[in-house]
Protein backbone atom coordinates (compact mmCIF):
# COMPACT_ATOMS: atom_id res chain seq x y z
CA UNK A 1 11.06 -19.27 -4.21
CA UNK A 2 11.70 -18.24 -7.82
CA UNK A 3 10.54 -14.68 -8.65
CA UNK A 4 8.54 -15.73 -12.10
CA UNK A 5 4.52 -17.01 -11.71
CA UNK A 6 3.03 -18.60 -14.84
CA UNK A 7 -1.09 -19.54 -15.59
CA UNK A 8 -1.36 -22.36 -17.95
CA UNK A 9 -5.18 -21.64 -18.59
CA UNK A 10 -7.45 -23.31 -21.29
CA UNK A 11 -9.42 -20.03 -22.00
CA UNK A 12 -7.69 -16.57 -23.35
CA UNK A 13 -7.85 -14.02 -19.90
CA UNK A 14 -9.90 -11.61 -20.94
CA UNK A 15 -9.80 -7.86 -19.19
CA UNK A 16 -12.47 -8.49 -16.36
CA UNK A 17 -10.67 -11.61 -15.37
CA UNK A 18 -7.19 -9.70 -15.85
CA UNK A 19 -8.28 -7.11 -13.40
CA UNK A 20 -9.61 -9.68 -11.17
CA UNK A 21 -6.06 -10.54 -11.14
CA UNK A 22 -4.70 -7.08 -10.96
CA UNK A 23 -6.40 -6.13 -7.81
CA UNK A 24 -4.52 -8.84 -5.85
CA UNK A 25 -3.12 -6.20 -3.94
CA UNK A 26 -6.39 -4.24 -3.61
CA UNK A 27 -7.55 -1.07 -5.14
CA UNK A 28 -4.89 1.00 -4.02
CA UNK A 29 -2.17 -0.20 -6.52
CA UNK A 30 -2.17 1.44 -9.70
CA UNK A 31 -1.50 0.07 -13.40
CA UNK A 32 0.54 1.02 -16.19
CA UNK A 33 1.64 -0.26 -19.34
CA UNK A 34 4.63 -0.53 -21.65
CA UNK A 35 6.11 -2.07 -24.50
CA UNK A 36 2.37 -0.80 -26.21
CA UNK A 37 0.79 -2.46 -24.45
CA UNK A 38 1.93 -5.79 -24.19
CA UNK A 39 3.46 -5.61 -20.83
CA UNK A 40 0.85 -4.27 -17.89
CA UNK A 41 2.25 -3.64 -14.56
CA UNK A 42 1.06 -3.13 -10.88
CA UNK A 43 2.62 -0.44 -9.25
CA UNK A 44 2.60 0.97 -5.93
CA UNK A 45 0.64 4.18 -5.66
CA UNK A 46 4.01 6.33 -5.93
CA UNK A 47 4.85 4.32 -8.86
CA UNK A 48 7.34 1.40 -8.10
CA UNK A 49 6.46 -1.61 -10.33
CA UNK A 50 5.47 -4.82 -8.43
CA UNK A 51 4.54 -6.98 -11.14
CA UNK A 52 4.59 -6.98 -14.62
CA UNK A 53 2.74 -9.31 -16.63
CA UNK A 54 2.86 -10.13 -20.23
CA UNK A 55 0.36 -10.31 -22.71
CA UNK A 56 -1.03 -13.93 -22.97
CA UNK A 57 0.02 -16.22 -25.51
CA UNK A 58 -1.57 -18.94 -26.87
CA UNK A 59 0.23 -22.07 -26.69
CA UNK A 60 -0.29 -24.41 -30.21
CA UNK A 61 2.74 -26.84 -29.63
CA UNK A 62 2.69 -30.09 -27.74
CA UNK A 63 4.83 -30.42 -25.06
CA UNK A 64 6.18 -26.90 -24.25
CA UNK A 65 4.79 -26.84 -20.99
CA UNK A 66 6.32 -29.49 -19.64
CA UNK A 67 9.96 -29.12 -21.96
CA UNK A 68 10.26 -25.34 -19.79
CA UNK A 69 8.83 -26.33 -16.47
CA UNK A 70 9.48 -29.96 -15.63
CA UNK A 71 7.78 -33.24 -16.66
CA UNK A 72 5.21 -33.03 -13.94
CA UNK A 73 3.73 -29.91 -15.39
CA UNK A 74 0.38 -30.50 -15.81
CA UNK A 75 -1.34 -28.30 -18.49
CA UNK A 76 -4.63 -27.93 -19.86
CA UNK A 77 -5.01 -30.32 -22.73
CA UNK A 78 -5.06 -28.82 -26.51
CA UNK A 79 -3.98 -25.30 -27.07
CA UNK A 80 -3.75 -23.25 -23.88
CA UNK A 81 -2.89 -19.68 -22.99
CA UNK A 82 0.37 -19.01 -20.94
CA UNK A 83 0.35 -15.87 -19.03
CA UNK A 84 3.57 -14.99 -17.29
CA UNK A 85 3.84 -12.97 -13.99
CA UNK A 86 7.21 -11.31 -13.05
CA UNK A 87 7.43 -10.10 -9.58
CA UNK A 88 9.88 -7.24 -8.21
CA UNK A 89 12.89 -8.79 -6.20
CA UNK A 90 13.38 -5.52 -4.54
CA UNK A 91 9.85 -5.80 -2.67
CA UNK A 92 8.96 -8.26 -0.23
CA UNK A 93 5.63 -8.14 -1.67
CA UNK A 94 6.03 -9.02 -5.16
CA UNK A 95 6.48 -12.63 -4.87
CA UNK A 96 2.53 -12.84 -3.05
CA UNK A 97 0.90 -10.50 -5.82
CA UNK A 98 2.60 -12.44 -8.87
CA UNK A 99 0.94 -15.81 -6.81
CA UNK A 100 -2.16 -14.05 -6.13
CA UNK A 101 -2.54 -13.03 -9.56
CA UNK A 102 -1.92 -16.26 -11.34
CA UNK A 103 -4.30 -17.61 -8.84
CA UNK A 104 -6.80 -15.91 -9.49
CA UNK A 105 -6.66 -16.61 -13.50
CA UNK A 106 -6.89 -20.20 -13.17
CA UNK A 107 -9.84 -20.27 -10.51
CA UNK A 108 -11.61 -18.39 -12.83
CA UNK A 109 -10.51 -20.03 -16.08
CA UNK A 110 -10.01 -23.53 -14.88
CA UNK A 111 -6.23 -23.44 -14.78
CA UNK A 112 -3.27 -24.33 -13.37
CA UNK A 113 -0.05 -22.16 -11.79
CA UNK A 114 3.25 -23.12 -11.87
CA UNK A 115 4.95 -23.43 -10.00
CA UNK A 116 1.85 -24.29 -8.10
CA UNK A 117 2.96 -23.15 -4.32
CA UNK A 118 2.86 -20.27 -5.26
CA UNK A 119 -1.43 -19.65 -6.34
CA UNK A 120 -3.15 -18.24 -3.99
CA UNK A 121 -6.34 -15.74 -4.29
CA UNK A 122 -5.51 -14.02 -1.25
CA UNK A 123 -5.66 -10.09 -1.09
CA UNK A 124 -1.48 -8.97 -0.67
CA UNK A 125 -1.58 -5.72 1.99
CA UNK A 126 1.19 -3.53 1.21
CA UNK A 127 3.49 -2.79 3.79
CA UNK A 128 4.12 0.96 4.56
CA UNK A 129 7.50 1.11 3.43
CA UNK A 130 6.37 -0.45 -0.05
CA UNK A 131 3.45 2.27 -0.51
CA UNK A 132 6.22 4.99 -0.46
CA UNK A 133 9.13 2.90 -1.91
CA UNK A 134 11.07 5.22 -4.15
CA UNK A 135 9.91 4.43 -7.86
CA UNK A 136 12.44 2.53 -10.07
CA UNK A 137 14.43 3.88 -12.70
CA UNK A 138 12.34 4.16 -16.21
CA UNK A 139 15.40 2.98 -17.87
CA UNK A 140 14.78 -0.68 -16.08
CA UNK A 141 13.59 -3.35 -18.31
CA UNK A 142 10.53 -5.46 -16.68
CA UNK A 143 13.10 -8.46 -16.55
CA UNK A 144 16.12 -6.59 -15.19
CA UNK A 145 16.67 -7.04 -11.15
CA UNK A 146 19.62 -5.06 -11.17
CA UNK A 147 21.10 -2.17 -13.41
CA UNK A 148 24.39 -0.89 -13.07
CA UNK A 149 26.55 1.31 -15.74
CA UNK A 150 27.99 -2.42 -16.57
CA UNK A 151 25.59 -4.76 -16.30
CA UNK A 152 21.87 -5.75 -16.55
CA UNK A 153 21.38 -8.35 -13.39
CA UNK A 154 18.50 -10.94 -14.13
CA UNK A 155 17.40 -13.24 -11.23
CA UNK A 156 15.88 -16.52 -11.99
CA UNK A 157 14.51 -19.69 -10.45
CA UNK A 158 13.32 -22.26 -12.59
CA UNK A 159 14.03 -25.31 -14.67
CA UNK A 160 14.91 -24.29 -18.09
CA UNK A 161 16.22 -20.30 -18.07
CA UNK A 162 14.60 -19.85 -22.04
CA UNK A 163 14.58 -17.34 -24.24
CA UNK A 164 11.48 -15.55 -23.39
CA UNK A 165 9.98 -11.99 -24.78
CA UNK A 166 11.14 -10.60 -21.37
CA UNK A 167 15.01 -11.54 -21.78
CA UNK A 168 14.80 -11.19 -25.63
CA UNK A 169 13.55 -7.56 -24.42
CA UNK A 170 16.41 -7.15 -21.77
CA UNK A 171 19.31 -8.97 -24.20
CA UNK A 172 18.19 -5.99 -26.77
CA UNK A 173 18.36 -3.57 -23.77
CA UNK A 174 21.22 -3.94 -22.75
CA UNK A 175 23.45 -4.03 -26.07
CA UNK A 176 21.57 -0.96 -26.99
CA UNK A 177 23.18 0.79 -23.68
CA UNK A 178 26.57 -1.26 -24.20
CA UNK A 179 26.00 -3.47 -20.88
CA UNK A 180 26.59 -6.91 -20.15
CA UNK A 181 23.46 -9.21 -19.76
CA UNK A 182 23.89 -11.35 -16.30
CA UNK A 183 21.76 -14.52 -15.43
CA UNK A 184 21.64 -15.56 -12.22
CA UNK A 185 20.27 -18.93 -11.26
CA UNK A 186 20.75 -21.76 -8.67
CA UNK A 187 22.85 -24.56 -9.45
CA UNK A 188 19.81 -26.71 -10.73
CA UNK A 189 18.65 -24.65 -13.50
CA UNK A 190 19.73 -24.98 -17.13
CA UNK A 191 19.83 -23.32 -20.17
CA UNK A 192 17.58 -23.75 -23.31
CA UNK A 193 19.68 -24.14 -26.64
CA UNK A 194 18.41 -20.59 -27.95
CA UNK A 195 19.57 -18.70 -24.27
CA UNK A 196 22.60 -20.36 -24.44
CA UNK A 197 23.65 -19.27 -27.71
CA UNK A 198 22.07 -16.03 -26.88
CA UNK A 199 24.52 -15.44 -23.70
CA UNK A 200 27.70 -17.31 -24.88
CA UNK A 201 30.72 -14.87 -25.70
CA UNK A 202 31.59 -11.57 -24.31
CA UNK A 203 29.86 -9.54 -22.38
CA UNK A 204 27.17 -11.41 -21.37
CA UNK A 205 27.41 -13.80 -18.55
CA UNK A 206 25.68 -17.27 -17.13
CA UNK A 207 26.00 -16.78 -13.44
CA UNK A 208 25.78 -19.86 -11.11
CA UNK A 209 25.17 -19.27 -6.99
CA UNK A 210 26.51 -22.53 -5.42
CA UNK A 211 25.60 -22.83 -1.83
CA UNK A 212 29.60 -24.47 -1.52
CA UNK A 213 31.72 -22.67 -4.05
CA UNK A 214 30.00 -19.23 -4.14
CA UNK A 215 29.28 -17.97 -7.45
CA UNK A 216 30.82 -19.52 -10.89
CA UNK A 217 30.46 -18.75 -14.99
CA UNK A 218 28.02 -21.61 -15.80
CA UNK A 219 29.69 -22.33 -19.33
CA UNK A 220 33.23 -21.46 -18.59
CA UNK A 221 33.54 -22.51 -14.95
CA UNK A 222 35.51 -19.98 -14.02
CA UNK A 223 34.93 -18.57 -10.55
CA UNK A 224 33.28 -14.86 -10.36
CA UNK A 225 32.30 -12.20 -8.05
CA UNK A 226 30.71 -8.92 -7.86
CA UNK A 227 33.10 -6.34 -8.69
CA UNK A 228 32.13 -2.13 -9.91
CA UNK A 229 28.82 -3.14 -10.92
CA UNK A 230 29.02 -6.70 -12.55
CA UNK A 231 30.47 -10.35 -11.97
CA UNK A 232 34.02 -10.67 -13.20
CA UNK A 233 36.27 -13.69 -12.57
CA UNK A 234 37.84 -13.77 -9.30
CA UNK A 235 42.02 -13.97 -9.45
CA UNK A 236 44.21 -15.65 -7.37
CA UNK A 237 47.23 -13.50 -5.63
CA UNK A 238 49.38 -15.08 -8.87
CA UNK A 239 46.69 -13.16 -11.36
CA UNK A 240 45.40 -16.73 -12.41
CA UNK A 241 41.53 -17.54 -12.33
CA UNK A 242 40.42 -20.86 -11.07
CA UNK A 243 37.70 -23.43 -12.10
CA UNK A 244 34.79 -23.75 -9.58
CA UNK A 245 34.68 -27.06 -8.00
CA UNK A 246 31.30 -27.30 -8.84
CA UNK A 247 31.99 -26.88 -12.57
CA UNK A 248 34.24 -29.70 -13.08
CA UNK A 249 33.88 -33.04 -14.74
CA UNK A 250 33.22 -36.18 -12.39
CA UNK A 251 36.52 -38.58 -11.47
CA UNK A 252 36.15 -41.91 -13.43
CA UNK A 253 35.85 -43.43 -10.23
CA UNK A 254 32.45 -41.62 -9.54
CA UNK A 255 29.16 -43.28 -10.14
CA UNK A 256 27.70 -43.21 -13.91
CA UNK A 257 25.82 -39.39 -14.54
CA UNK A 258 22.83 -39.14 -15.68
CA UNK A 259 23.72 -38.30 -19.21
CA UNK A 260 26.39 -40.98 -19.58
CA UNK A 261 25.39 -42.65 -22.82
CA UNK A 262 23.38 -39.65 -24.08
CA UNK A 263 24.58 -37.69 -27.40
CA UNK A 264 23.62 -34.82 -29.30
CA UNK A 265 23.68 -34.48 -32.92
CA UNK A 266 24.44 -30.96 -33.92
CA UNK A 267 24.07 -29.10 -37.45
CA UNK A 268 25.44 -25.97 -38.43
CA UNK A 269 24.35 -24.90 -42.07
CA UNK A 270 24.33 -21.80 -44.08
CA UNK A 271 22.22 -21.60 -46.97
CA UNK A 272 21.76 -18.87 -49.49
CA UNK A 273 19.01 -17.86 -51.89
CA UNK A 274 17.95 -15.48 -54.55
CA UNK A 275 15.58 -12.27 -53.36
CA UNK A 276 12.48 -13.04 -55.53
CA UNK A 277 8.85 -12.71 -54.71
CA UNK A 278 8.43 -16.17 -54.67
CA UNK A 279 10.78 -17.13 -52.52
CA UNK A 280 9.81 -19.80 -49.82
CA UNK A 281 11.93 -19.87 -46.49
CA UNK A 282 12.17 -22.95 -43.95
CA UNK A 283 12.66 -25.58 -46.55
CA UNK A 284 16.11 -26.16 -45.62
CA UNK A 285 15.37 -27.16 -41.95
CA UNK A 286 12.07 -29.04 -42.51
CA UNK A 287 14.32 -31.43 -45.21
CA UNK A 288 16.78 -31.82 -42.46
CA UNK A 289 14.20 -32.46 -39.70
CA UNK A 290 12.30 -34.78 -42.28
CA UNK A 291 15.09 -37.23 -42.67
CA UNK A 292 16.59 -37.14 -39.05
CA UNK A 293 13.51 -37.42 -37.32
CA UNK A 294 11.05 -38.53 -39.91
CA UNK A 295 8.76 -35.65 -39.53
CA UNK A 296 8.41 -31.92 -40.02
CA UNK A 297 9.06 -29.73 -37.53
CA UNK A 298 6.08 -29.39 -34.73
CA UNK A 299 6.47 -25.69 -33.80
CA UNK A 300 8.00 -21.92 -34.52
CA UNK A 301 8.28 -18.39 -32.83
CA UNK A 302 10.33 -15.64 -32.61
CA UNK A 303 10.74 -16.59 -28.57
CA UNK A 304 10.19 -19.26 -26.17
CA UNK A 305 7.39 -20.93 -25.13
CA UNK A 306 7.33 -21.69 -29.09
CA UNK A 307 3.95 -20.94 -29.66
CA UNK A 308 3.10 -21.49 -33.58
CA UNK A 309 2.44 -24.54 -35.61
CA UNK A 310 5.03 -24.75 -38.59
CA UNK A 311 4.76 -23.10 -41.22
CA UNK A 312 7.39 -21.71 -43.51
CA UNK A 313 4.91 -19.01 -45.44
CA UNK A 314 4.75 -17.58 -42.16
CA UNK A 315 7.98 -17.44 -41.42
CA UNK A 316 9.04 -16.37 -44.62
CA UNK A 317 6.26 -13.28 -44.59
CA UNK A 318 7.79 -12.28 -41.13
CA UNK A 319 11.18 -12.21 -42.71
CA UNK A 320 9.91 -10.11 -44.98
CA UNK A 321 8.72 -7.34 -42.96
CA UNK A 322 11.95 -6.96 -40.69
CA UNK A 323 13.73 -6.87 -44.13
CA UNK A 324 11.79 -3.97 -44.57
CA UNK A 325 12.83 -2.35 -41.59
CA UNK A 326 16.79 -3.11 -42.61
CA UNK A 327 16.19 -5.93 -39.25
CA UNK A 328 17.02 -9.29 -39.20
CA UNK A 329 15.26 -12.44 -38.23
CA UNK A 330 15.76 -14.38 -35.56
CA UNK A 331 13.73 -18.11 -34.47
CA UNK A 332 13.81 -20.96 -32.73
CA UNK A 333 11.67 -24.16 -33.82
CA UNK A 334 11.26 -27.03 -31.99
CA UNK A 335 10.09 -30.43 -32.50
CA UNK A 336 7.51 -33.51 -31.08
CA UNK A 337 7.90 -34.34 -27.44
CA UNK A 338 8.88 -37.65 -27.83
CA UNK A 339 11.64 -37.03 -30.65
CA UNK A 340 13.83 -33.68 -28.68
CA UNK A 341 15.00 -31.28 -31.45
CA UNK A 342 15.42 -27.64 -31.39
CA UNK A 343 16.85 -25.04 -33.54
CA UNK A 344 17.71 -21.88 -33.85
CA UNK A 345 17.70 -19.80 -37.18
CA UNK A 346 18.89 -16.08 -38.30
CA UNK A 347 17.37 -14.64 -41.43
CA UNK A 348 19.92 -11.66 -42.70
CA UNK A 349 19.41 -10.15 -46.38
CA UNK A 350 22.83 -9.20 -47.53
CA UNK A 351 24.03 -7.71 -51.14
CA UNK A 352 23.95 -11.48 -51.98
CA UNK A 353 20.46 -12.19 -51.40
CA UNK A 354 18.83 -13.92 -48.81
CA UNK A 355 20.65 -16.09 -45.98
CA UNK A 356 19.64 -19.14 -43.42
CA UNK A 357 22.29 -19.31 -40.50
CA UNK A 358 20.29 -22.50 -38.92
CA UNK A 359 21.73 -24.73 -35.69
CA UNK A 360 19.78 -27.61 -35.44
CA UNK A 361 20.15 -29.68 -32.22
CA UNK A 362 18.84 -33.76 -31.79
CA UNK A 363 18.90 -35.74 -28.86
CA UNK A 364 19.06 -39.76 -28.14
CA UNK A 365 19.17 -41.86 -25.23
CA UNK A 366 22.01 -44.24 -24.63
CA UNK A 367 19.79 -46.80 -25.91
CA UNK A 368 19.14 -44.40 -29.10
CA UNK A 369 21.78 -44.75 -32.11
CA UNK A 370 22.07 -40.99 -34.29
CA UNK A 371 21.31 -41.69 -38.29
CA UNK A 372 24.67 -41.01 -39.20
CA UNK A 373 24.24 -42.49 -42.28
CA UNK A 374 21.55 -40.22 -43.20
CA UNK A 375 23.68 -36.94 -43.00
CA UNK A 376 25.13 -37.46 -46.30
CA UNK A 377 21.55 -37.75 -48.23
CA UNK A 378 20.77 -35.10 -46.42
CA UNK A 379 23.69 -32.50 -47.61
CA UNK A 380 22.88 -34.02 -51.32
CA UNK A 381 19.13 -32.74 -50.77
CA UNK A 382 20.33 -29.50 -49.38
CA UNK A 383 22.79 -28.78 -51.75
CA UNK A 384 20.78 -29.55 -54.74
CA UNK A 385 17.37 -28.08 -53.81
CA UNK A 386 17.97 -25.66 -50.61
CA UNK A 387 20.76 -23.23 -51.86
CA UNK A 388 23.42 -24.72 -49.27
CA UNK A 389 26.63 -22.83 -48.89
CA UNK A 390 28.51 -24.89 -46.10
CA UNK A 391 27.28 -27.56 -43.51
CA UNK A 392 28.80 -28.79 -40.40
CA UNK A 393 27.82 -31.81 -39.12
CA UNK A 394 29.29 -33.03 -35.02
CA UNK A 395 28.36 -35.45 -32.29
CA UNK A 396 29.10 -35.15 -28.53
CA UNK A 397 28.20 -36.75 -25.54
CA UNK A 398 25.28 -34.54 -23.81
CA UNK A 399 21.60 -34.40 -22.15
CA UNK A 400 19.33 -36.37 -24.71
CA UNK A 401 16.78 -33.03 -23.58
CA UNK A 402 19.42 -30.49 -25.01
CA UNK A 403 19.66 -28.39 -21.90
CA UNK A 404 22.55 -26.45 -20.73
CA UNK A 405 23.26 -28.09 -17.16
CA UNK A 406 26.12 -25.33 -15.43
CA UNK A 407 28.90 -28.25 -15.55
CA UNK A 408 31.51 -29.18 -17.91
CA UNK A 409 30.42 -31.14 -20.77
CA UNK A 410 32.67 -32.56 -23.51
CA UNK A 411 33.08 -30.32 -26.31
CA UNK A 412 31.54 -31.95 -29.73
CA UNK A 413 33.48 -33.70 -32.32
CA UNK A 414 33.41 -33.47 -35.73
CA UNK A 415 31.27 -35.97 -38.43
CA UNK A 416 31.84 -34.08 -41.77
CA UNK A 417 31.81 -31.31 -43.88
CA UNK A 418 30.00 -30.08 -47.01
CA UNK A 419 30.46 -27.00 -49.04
CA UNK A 420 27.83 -26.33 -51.55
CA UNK A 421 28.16 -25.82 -54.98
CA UNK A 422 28.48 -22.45 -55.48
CA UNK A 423 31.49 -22.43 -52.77
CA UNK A 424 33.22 -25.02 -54.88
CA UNK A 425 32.66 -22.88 -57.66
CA UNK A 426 34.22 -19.91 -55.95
CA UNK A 427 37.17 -22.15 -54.35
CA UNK A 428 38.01 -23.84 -57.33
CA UNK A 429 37.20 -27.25 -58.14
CA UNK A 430 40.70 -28.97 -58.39
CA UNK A 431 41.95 -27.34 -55.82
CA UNK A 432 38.80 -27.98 -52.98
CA UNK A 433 39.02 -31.98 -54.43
CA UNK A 434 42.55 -32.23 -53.31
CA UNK A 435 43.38 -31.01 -49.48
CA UNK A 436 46.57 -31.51 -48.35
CA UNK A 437 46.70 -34.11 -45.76
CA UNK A 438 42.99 -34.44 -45.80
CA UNK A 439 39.91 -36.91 -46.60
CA UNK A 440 39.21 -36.95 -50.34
CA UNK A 441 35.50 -35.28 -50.62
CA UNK A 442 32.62 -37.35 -52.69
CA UNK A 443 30.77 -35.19 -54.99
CA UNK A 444 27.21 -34.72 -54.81
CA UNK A 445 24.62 -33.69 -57.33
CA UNK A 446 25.48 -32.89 -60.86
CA UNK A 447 28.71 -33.82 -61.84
CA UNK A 448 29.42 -30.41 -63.75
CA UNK A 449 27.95 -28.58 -60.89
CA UNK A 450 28.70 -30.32 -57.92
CA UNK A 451 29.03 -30.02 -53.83
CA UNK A 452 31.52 -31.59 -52.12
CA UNK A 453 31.00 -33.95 -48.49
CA UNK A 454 34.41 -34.41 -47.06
CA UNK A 455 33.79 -37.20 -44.41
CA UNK A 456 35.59 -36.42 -41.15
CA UNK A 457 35.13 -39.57 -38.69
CA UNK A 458 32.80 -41.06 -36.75
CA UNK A 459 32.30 -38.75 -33.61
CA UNK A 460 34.50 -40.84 -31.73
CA UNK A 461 38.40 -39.04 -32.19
CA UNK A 462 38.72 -35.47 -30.95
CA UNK A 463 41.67 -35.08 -33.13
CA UNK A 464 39.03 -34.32 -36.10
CA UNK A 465 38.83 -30.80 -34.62
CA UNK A 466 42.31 -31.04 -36.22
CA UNK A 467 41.87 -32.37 -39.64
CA UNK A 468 39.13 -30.43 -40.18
CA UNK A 469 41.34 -26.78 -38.96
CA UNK A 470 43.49 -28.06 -41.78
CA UNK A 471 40.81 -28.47 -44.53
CA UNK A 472 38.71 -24.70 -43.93
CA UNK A 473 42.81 -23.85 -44.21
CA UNK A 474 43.25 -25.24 -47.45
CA UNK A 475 39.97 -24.23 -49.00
CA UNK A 476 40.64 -20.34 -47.69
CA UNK A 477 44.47 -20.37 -49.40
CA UNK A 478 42.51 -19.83 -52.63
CA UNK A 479 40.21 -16.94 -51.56
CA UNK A 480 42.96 -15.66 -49.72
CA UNK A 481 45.21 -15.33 -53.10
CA UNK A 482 42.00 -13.59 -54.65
């Protein structure tokens, strides 16, 4: 049963029908609060945290519900509140209180719980040994299961594993106190885009429990245990590591996946800008969501659920405040349910001015055909109108949802390149025009001033990874002799 209880309710909780909800485990329990405020728990009366729930949020994006918690999520229609329960793994309590508790909120506001086995309004008794359970460790995130002097242990069972406040709050923990973030899921949950770009790379670590193989790096596939406080990969007698069974791709002679046919369209750009007053962030994304999609972006937040309409004032005055505090920005936005498209974006003020570092993900069916010939309109727009520095542009065969699944998937392959103008400048013209070896770039936008779209293939020849190592080669040998 996973550990996490969420109300989807159509009214905000407000505090009488919050403490309805906190005396699940009757009056005994007490309360406290962190993060000011925003996180209330219920403790034990010695002090041991049982559940901590977050601060409702209100929900103004279609489809979020059901893109983090299955299809058959049903969720009040309009904007709704989402209020999240985590329970304590460590009690056998916690699981009832966090059910009790969202059940309770959505009698009383007309609701629903997911996942909905677990609501209940019943009264959880507290065993002896939980009234006196030692108290946890203050230094403990809300999220964290397990803390060691290596790792921060995070136990979850659901669908999509996103990037909520609560890991956002752990992921900061934990580099803070030089630890390794661990997720640990079953072998049917996935990743969001924004977690998995969150936990890829040293130290942190995707950890699949397999019933069969045991437990296994969900984006490596290399085979782990627990070992002095973390997971590490296990080693063979010869000092080799091995590749979970689980992990690995399907024979040919096994029957058709369900993503077989499915791509993903991936963009990587950089933009940079000037740091004036008037300056208006977002733009870059929206034109590239515009013309791959044919609308503007549906939603934005600084976490998942995304919970805010677009809007790239917004955006830009929240930018503006962490600049203040020397902090940069970090969001995901997301798209319309029917069209799946997600990105992530990092907002960083350097001695340059301002700069986008913006991954946007699309998805299609095998029935679906990527505008390909819309990418290089696209970099023209961008690199005329949106400060672009360098764009990336690959396809690869992947879930049309853009989840994470923890198996192999193909690695992407390169469409084309585009370095803006000012990177041409910088380069030198002549010499980024003529790569070695390498596609002959068109020019976009004005000819005295112009970017340059070196066309790489058509998605379809992983040996692009190779002509394109040889181009970012050529165009450094210039900054290099600088």
């Amino acid at each position: 049963m996973t550990k996490d209880v969420i109300a989807l309710t159509p009214k905000m909780p407000d505090i009488n029908t919050l403490l309805a909800g906190l005396y699940a485990g009757g009056p005994d329990l007490g309360i406290n609060s962190l993060a000011e405020g925003a996180v209330v728990q219920l403790c034990t009366p010695g002090g041991r945290p049982l559940v901590s729930v977050e601060a409702p949020l209100l929900i103004q994006v279609p489809g979020e519900a059901q893109r983090l918690l299955g299809a058959e999520v049903a969720s009040p229609d309009g904007p709704f509140w989402w209020t999240e329960a985590r329970a304590s793994t460590a009690v056998e309590e916690g699981e009832r209180l966090a059910g009790s508790f969202a059940g309770r909120l959505a009698t009383v506001l007309g609701g629903t719980v997911w996942p909905p086995e677990a609501a209940h309004t019943d009264v959880v008794p507290l065993t002896p040994e939980t009234a006196t359970a030692t108290p946890a460790s203050e230094a403990t995130p809300p999220a964290v299961d397990v803390l060691t002097d290596k790792a921060a242990v995070v136990i979850q069972d659901r669908p999509v594993v996103a990037m909520t406040n609560w890991l956002a709050d752990a992921l900061r923990t934990t580099a803070d106190s030089d630890r390794a973030l661990q997720i640990v899921t079953p072998p049917h949950t996935s990743l969001s885009l924004p977690t998995r770009n969150a936990v890829h790379g040293h130290p942190n670590r995707w950890v699949v429990q397999d019933p069969d193989c045991g437990y296994y790096d969900g984006l490596s596939g290399v085979e782990l245990h627990w070992h002095e406080g973390h997971f590490t990969p296990k080693q063979s007698e010869d000092g080799n590591t091995r590749l979970a069974e689980a992990f690995k791709p399907e024979p040919a002679s096994a029957p058709v996946s369900e993503a077989s046919g499915e791509r993903q369209l991936l963009l990587s750009l950089h933009t940079a800008h000037a740091a004036d007053e008037d300056l208006l962030l977002g733009g870059a994304l929206e034109a590239a969501w515009q013309t791959l999609t044919g609308d503007p972006p549906a939603g934005w937040s600084t976490a998942e659920p995304i919970a805010l309409p677009w809007s790239p004032r917004q955006l830009t005055e929240l930018a503006r405040a962490r600049a203040q505090k020397n902090a940069p920005t970090w969001l995901t936005t997301v798209g319309a349910p029917d069209r799946p498209a997600i990105a992530t974006t990092r907002i960083a003020h350097t001695t340059a001015g301002v700069e986008e570092h913006i991954t946007l993900a699309l998805g299609y069916a095998a029935d679906e055909a990527p505008p390909l010939d819309a990418i290089a309109p696209l970099a023209e727009t961008l690199a005329t109108e949106h400060g672009l520095t360098s764009m990336l542009a690959t396809l690869r065969t992947a879930r049309r949802d853009l989840t994470v699944p923890p198996r192999f998937e193909a690695p992407p392959i390169p469409l084309s390149f585009t370095l803006g103008a000012a990177a041409v400048h910088d380069i030198g013209r002549t010499h980024a025009q003529h790569p070695q070896g390498g596609p002959r770039p068109a020019q976009l936008g004005p000819t005295a001033r112009p970017a340059l779209h070196y066309i790489l293939g058509d998605g379809t020849d992983p040996n692009t990874w190779t002509t394109l190592q040889q181009l970012t080669q050529h165009l450094k040998q210039t900054q290099e002799r600088a």
